[in-house]
PDB file of N, CA and C in Angstrom:
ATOM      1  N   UNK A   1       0.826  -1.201   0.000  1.00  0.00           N
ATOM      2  CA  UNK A   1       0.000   0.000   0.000  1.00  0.00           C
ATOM      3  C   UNK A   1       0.861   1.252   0.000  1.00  0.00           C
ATOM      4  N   UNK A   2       2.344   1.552   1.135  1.00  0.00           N
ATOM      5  CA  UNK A   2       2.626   2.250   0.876  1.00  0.00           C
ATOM      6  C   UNK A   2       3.043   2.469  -0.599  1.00  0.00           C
ATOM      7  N   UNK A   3       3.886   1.419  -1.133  1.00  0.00           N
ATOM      8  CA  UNK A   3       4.883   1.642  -2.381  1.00  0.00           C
ATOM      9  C   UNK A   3       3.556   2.606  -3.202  1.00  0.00           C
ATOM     10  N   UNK A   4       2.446   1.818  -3.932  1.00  0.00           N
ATOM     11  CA  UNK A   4       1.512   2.811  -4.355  1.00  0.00           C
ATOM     12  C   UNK A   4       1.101   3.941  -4.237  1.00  0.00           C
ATOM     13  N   UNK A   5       1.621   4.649  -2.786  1.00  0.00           N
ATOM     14  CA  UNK A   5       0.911   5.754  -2.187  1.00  0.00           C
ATOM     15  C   UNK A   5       2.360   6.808  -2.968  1.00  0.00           C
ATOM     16  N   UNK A   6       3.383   6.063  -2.924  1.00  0.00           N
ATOM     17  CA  UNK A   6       4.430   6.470  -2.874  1.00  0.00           C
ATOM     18  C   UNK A   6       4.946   6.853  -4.557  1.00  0.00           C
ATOM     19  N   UNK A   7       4.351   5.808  -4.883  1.00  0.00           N
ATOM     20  CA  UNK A   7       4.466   6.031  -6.725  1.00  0.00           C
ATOM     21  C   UNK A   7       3.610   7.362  -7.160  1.00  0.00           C
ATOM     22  N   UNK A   8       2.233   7.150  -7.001  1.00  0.00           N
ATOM     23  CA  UNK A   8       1.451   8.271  -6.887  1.00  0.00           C
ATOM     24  C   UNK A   8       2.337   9.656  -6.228  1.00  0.00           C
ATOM     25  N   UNK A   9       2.705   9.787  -5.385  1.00  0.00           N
ATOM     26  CA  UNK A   9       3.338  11.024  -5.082  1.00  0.00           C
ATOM     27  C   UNK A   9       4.058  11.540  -5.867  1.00  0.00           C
ATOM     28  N   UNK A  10       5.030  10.363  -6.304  1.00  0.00           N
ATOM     29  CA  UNK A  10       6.351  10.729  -7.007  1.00  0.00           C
ATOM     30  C   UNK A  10       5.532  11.269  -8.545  1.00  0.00           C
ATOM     31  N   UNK A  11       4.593  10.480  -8.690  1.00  0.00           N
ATOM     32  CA  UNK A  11       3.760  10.537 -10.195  1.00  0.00           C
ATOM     33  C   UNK A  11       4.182  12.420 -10.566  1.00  0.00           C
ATOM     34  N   UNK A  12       3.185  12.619  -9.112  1.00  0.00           N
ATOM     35  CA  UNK A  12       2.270  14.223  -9.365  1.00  0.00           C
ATOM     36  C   UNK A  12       3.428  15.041  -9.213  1.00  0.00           C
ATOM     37  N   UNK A  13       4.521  14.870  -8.217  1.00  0.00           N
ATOM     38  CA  UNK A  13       5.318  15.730  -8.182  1.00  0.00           C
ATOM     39  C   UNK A  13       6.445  16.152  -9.278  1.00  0.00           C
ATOM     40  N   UNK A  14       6.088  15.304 -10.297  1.00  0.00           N
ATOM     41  CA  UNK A  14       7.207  15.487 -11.341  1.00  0.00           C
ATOM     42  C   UNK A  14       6.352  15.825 -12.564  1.00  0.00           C
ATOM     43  N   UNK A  15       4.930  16.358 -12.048  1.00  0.00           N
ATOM     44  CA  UNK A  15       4.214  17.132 -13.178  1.00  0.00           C
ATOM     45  C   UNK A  15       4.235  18.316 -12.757  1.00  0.00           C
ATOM     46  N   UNK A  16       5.165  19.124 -12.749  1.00  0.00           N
ATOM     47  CA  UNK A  16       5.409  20.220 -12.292  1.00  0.00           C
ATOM     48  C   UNK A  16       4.601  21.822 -12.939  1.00  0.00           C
ATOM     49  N   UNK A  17       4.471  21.382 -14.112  1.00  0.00           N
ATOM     50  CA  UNK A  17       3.378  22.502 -15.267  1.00  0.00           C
ATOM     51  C   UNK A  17       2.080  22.007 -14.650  1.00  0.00           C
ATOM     52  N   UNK A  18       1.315  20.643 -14.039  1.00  0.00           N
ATOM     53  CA  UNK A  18       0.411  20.678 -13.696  1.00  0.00           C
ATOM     54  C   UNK A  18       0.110  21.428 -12.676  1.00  0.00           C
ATOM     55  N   UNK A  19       0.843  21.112 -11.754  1.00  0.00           N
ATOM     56  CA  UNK A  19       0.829  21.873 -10.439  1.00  0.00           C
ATOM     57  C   UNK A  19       0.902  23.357 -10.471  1.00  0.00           C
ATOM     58  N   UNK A  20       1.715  24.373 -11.201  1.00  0.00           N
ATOM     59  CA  UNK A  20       1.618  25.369 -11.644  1.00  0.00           C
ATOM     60  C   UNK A  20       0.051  25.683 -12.003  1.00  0.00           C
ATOM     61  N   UNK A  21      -0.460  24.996 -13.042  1.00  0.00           N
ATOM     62  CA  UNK A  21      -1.418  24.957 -13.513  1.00  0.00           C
ATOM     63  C   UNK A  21      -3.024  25.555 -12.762  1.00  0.00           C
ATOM     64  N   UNK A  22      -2.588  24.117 -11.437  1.00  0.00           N
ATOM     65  CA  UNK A  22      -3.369  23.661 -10.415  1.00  0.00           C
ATOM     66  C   UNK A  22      -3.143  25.202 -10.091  1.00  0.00           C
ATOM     67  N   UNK A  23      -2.280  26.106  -9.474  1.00  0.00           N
ATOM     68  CA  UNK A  23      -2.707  27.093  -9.299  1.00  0.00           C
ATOM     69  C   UNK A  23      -2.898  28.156  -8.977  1.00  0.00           C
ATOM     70  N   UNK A  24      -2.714  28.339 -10.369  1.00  0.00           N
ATOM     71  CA  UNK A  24      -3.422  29.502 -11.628  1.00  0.00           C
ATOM     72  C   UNK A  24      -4.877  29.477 -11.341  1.00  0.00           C
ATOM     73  N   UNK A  25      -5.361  27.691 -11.394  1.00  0.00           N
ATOM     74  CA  UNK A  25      -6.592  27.563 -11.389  1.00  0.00           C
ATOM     75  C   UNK A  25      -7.473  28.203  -9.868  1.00  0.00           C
ATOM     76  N   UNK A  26      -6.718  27.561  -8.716  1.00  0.00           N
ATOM     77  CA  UNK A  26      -7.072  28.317  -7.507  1.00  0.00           C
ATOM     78  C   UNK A  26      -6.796  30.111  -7.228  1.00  0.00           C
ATOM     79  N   UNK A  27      -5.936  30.036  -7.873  1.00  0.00           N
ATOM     80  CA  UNK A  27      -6.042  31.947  -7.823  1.00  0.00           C
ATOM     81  C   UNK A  27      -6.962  32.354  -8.152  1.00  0.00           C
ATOM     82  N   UNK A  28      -7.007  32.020  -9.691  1.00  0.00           N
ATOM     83  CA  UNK A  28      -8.418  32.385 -10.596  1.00  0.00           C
ATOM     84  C   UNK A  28      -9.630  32.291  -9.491  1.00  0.00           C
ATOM     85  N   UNK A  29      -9.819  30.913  -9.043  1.00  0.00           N
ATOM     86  CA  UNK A  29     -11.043  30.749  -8.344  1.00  0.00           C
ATOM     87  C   UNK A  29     -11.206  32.021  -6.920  1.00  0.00           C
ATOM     88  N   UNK A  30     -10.511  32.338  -6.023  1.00  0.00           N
ATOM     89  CA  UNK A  30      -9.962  33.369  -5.115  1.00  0.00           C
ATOM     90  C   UNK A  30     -10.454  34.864  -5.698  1.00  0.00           C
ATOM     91  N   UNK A  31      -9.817  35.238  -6.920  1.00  0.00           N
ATOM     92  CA  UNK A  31     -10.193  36.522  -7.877  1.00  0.00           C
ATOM     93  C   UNK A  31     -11.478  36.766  -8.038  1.00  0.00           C
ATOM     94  N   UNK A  32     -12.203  35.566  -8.372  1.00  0.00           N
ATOM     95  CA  UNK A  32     -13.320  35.526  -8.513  1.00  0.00           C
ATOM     96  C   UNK A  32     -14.393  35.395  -7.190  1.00  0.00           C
ATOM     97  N   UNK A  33     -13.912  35.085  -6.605  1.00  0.00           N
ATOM     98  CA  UNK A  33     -14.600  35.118  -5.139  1.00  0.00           C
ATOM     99  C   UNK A  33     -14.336  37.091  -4.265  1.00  0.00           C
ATOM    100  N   UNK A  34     -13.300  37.330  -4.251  1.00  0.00           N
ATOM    101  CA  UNK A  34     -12.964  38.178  -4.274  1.00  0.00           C
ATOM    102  C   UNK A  34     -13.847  39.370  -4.850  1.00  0.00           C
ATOM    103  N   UNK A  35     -13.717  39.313  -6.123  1.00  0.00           N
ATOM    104  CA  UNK A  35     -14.460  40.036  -6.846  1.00  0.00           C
ATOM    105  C   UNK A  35     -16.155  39.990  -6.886  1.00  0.00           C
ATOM    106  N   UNK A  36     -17.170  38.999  -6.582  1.00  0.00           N
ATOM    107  CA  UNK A  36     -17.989  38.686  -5.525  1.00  0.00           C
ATOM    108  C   UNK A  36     -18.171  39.481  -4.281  1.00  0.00           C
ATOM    109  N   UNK A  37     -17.470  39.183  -3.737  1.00  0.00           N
ATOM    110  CA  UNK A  37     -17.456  40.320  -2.321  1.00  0.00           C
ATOM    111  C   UNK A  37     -17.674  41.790  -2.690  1.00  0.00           C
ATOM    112  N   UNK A  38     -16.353  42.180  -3.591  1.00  0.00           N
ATOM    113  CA  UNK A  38     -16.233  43.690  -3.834  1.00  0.00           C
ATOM    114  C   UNK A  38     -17.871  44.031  -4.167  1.00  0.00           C
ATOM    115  N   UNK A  39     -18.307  43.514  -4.859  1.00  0.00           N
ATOM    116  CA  UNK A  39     -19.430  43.876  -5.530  1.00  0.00           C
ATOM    117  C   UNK A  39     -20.628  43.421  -4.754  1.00  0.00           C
ATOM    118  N   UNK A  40     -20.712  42.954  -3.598  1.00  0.00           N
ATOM    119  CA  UNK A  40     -21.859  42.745  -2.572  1.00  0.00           C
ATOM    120  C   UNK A  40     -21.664  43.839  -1.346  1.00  0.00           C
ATOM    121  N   UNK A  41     -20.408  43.671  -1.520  1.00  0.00           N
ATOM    122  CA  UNK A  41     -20.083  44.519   0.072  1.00  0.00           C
ATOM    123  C   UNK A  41     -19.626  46.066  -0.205  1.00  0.00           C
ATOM    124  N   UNK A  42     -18.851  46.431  -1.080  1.00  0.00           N
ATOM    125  CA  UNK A  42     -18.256  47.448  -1.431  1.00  0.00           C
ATOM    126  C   UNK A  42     -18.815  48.515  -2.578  1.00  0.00           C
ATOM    127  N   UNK A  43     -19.051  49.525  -2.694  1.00  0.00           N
ATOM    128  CA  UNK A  43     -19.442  50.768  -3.643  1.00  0.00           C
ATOM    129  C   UNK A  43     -18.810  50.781  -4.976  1.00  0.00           C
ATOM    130  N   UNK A  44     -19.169  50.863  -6.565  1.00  0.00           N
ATOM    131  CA  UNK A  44     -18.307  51.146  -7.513  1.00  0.00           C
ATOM    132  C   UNK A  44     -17.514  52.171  -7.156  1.00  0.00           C
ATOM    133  N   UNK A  45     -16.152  51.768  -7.666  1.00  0.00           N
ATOM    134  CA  UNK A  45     -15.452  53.051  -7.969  1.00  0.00           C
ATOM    135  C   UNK A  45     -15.600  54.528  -7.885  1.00  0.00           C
ATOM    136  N   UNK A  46     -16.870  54.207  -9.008  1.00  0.00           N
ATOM    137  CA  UNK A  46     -17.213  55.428  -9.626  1.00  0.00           C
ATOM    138  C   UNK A  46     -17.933  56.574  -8.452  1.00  0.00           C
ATOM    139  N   UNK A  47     -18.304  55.581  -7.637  1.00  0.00           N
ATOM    140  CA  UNK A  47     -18.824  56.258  -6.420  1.00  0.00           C
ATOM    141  C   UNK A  47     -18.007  56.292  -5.233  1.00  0.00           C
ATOM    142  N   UNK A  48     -17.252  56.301  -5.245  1.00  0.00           N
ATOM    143  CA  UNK A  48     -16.165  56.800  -4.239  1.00  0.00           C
ATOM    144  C   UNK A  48     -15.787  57.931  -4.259  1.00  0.00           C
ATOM    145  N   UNK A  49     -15.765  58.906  -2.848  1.00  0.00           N
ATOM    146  CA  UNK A  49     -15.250  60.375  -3.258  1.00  0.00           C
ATOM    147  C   UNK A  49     -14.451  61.053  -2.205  1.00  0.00           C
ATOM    148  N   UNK A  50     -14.195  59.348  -1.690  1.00  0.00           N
ATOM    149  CA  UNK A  50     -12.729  59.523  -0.156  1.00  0.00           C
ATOM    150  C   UNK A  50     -12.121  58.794  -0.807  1.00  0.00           C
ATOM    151  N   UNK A  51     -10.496  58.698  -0.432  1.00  0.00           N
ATOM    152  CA  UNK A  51      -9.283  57.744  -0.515  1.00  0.00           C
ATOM    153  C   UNK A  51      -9.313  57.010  -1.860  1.00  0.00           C
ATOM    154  N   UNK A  52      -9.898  58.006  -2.974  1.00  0.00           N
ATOM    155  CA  UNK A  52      -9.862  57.410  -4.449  1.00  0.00           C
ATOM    156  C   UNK A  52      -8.555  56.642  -4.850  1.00  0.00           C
ATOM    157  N   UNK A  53      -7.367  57.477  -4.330  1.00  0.00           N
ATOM    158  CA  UNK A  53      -6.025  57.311  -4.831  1.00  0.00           C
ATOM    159  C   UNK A  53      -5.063  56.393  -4.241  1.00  0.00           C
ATOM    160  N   UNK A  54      -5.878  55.972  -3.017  1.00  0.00           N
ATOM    161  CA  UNK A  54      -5.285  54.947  -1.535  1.00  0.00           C
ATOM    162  C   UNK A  54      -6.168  53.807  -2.636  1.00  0.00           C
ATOM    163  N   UNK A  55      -7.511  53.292  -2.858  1.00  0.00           N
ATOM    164  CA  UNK A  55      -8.192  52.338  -3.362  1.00  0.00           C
ATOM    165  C   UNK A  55      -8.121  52.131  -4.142  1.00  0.00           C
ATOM    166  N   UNK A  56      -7.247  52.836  -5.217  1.00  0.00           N
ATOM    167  CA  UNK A  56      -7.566  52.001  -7.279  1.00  0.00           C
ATOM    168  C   UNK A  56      -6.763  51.107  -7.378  1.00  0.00           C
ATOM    169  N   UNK A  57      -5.778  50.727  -6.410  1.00  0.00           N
ATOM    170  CA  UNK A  57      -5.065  49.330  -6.872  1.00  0.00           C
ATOM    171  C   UNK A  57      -5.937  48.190  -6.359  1.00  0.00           C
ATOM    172  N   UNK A  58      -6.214  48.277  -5.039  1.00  0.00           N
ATOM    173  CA  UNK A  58      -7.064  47.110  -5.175  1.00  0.00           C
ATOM    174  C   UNK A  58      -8.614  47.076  -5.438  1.00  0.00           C
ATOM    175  N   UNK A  59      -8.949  48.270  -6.181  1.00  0.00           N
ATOM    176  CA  UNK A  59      -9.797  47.714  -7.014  1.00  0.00           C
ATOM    177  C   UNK A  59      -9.599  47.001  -8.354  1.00  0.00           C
ATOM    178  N   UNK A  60      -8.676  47.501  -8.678  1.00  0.00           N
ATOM    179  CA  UNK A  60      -7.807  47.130 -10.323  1.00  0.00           C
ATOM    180  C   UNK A  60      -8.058  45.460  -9.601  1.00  0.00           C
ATOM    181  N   UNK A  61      -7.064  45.266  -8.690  1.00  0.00           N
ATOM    182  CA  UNK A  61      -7.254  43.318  -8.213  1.00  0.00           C
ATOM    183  C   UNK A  61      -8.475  43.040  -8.222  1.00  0.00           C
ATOM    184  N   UNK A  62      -9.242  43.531  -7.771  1.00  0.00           N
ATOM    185  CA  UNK A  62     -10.524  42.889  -7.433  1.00  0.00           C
ATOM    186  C   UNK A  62     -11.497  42.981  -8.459  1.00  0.00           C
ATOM    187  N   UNK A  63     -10.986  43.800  -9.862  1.00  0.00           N
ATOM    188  CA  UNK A  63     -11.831  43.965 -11.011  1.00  0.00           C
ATOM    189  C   UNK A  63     -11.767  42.942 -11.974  1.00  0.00           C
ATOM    190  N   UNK A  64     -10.809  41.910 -11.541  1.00  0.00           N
ATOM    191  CA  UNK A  64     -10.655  40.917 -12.552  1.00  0.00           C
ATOM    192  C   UNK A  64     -11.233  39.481 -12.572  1.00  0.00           C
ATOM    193  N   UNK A  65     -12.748  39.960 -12.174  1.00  0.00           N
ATOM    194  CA  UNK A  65     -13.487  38.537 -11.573  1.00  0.00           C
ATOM    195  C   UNK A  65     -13.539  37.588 -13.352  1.00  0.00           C
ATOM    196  N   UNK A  66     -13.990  39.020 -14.351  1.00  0.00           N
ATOM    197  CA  UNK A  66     -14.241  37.717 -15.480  1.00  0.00           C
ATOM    198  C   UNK A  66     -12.804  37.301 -16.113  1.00  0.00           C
ATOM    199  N   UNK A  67     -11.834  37.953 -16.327  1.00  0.00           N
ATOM    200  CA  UNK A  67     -10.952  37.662 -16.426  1.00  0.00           C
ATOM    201  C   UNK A  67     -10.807  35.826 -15.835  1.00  0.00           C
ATOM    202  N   UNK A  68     -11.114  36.593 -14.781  1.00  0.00           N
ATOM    203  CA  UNK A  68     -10.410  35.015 -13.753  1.00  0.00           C
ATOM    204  C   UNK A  68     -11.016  33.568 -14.301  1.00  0.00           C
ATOM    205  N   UNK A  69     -12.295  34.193 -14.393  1.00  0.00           N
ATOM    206  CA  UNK A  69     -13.631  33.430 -14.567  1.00  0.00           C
ATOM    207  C   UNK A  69     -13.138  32.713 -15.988  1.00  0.00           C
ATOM    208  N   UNK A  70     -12.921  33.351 -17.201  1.00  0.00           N
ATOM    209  CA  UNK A  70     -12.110  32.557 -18.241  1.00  0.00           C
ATOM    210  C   UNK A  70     -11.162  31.712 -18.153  1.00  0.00           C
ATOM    211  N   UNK A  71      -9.912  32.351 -17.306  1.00  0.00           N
ATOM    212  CA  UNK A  71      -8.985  31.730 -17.192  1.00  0.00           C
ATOM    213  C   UNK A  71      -9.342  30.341 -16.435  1.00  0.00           C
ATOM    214  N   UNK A  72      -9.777  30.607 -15.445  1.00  0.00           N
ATOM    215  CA  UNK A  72     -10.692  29.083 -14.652  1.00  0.00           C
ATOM    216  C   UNK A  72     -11.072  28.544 -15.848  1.00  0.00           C
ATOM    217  N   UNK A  73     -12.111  28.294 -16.343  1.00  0.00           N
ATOM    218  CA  UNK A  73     -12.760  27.745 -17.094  1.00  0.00           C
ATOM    219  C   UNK A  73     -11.953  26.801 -18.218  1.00  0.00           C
ATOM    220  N   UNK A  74     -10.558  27.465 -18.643  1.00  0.00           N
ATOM    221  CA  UNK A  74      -9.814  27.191 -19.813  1.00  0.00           C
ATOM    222  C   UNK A  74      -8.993  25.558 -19.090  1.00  0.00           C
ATOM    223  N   UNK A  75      -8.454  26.486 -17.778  1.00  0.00           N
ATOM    224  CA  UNK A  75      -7.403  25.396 -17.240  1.00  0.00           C
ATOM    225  C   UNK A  75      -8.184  24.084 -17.092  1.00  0.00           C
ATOM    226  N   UNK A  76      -9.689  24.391 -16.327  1.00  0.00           N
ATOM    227  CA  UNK A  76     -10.335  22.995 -16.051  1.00  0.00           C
ATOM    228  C   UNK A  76     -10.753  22.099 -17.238  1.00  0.00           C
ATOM    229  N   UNK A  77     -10.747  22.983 -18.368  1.00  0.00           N
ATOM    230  CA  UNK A  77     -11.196  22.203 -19.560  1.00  0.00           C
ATOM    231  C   UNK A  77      -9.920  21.628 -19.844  1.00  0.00           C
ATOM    232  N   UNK A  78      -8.986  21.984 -19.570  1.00  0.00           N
ATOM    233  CA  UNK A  78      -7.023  21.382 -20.262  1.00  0.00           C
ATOM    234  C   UNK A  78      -7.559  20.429 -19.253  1.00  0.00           C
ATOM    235  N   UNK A  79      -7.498  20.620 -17.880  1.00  0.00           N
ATOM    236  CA  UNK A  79      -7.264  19.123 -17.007  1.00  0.00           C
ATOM    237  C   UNK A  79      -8.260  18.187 -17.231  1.00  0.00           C
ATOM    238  N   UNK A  80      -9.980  18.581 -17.172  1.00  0.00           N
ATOM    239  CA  UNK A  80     -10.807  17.704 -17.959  1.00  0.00           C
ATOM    240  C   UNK A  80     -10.125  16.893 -19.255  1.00  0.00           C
ATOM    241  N   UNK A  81      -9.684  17.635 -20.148  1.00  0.00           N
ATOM    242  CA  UNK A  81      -9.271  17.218 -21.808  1.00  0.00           C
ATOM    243  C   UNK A  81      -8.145  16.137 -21.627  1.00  0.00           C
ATOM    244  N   UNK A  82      -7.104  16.412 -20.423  1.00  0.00           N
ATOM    245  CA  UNK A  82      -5.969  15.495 -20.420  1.00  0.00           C
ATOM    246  C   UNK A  82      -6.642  14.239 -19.509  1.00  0.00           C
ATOM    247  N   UNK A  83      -7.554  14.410 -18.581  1.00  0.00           N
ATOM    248  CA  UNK A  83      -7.882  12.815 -18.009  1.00  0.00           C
ATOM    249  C   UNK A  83      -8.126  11.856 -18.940  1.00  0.00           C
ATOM    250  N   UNK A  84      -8.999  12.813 -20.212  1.00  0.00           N
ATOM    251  CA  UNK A  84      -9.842  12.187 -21.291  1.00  0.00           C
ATOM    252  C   UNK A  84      -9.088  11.443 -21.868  1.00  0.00           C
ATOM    253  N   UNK A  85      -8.407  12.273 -22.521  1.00  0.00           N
ATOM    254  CA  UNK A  85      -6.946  11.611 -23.618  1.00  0.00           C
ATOM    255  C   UNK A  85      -6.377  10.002 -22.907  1.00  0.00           C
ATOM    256  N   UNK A  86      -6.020  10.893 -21.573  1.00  0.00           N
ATOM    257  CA  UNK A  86      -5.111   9.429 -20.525  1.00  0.00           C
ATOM    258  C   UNK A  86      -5.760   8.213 -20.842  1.00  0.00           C
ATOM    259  N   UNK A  87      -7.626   8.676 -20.443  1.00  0.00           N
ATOM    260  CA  UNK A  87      -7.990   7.082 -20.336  1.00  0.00           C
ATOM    261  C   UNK A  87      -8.328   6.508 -21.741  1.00  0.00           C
ATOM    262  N   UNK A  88      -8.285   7.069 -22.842  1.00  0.00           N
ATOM    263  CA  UNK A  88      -8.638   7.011 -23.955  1.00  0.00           C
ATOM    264  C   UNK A  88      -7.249   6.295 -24.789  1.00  0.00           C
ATOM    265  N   UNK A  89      -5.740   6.689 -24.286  1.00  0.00           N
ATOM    266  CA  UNK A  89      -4.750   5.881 -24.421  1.00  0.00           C
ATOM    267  C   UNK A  89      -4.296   4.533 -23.654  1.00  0.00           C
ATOM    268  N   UNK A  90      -4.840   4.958 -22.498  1.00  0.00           N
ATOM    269  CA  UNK A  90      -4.947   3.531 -22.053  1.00  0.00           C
ATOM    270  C   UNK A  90      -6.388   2.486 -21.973  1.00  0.00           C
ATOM    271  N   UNK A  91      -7.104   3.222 -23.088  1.00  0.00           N
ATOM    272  CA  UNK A  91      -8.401   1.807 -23.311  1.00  0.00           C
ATOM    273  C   UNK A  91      -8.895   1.921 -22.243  1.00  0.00           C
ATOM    274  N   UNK A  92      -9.040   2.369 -21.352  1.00  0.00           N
ATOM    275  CA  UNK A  92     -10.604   2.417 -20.347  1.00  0.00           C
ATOM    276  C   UNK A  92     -11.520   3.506 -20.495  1.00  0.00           C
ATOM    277  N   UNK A  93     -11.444   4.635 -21.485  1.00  0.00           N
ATOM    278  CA  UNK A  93     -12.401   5.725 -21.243  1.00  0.00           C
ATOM    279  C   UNK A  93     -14.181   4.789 -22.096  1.00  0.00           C
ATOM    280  N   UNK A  94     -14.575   5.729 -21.209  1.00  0.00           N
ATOM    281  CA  UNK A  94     -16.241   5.317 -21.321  1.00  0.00           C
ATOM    282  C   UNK A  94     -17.786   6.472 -20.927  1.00  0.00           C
ATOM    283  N   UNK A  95     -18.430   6.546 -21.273  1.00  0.00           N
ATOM    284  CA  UNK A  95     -19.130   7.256 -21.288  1.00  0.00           C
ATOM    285  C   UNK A  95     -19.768   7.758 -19.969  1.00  0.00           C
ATOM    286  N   UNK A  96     -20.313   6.816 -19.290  1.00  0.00           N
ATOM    287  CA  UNK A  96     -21.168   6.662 -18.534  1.00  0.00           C
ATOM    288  C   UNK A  96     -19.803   6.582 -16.957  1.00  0.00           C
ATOM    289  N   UNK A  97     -19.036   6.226 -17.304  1.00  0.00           N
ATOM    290  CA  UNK A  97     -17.703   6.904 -15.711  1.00  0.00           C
ATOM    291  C   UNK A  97     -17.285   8.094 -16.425  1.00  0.00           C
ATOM    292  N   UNK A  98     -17.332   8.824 -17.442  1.00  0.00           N
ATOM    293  CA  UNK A  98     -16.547  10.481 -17.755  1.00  0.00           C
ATOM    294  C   UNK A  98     -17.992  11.059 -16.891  1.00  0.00           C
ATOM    295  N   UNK A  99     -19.141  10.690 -17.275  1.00  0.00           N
ATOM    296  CA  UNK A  99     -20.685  11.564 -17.268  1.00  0.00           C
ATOM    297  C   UNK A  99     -21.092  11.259 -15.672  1.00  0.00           C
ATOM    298  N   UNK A 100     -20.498  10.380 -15.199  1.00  0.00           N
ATOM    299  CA  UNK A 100     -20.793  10.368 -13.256  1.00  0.00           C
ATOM    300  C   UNK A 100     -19.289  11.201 -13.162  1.00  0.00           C
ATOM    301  N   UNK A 101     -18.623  11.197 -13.421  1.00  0.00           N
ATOM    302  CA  UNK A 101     -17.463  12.281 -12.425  1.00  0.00           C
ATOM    303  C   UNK A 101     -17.806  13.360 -12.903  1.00  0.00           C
ATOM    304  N   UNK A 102     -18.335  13.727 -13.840  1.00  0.00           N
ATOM    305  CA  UNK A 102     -18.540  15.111 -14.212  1.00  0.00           C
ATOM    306  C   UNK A 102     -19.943  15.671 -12.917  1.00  0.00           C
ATOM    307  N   UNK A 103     -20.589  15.235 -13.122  1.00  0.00           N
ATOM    308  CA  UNK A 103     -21.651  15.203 -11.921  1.00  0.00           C
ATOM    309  C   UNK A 103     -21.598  14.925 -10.594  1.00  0.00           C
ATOM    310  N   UNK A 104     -20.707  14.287 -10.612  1.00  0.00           N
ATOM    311  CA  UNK A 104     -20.460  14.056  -8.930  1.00  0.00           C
ATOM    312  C   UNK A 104     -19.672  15.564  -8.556  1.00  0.00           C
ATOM    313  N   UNK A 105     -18.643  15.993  -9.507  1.00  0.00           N
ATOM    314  CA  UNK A 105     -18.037  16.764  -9.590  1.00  0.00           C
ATOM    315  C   UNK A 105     -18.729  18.527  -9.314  1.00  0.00           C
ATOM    316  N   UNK A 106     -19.985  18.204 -10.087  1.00  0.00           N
ATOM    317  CA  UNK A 106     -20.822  19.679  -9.723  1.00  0.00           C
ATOM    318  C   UNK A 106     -21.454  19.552  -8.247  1.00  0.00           C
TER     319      UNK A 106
END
C-alpha cells in the first residue's frame, strides 16, 4: 500500500506545469470570489469620493473577476481534456464513468 501511495506522489510531483497549472486555477477561483465580495459589500469606484487614490489598486485586483472566470474555465477544460486523452490511451475511457465524475463533480 505504501509503495503505491508512494508512486502516486512521485507521479504528481514530477508534473510540475500541472501543479503550476493547479494554481493559476485556484487563484483564478480566489479573484473571482474576491471580486464577488467587492461587488456585494463594497461601492463602484465610480462612487467613491474619499481615498480614491489609496483604493484604485485594489480595485484594479478585485476587477478581474471575469478575467479570472475565463482563465478558470480554460485550465479545467485542459485538465478535464488530459484525463480524457489518458484514459482514452490507455483503453478504459467510457461514457457513462466520464458523465458520473462530471456530476459528482458539480
Amino acid at each position: 500500500m505504501s509503495l503505491a501511495i508512494s508512486q502516486k506522489a512521485a507521479r504528481f510531483s514530477d508534473q510540475w506545469t500541472s501543479v503550476h497549472f493547479d494554481l493559476l486555477r485556484g487563484l483564478a477561483a480566489i479573484f473571482v470570489l474576491i471580486g464577488h465580495w467587492r461587488n456585494l459589500f463594497f461601492l463602484d469606484f465610480s462612487e467613491l469620493t474619499v481615498h480614491r487614490a489609496l483604493l484604485f489598486v485594489p480595485y484594479i485586483l478585485t476587477g478581474a473577476g471575469h478575467q479570472s472566470v475565463i482563465l478558470f474555465f480554460v485550465l479545467s477544460g485542459y485538465f478535464i481534456g488530459g484525463t480524457v486523452f489518458r484514459a482514452i490511451e490507455q483503453d478504459r475511457w467510457e461514457w457513462s464513468g466520464y458523465l458520473l465524475r462530471r456530476f459528482v463533480r458539480l
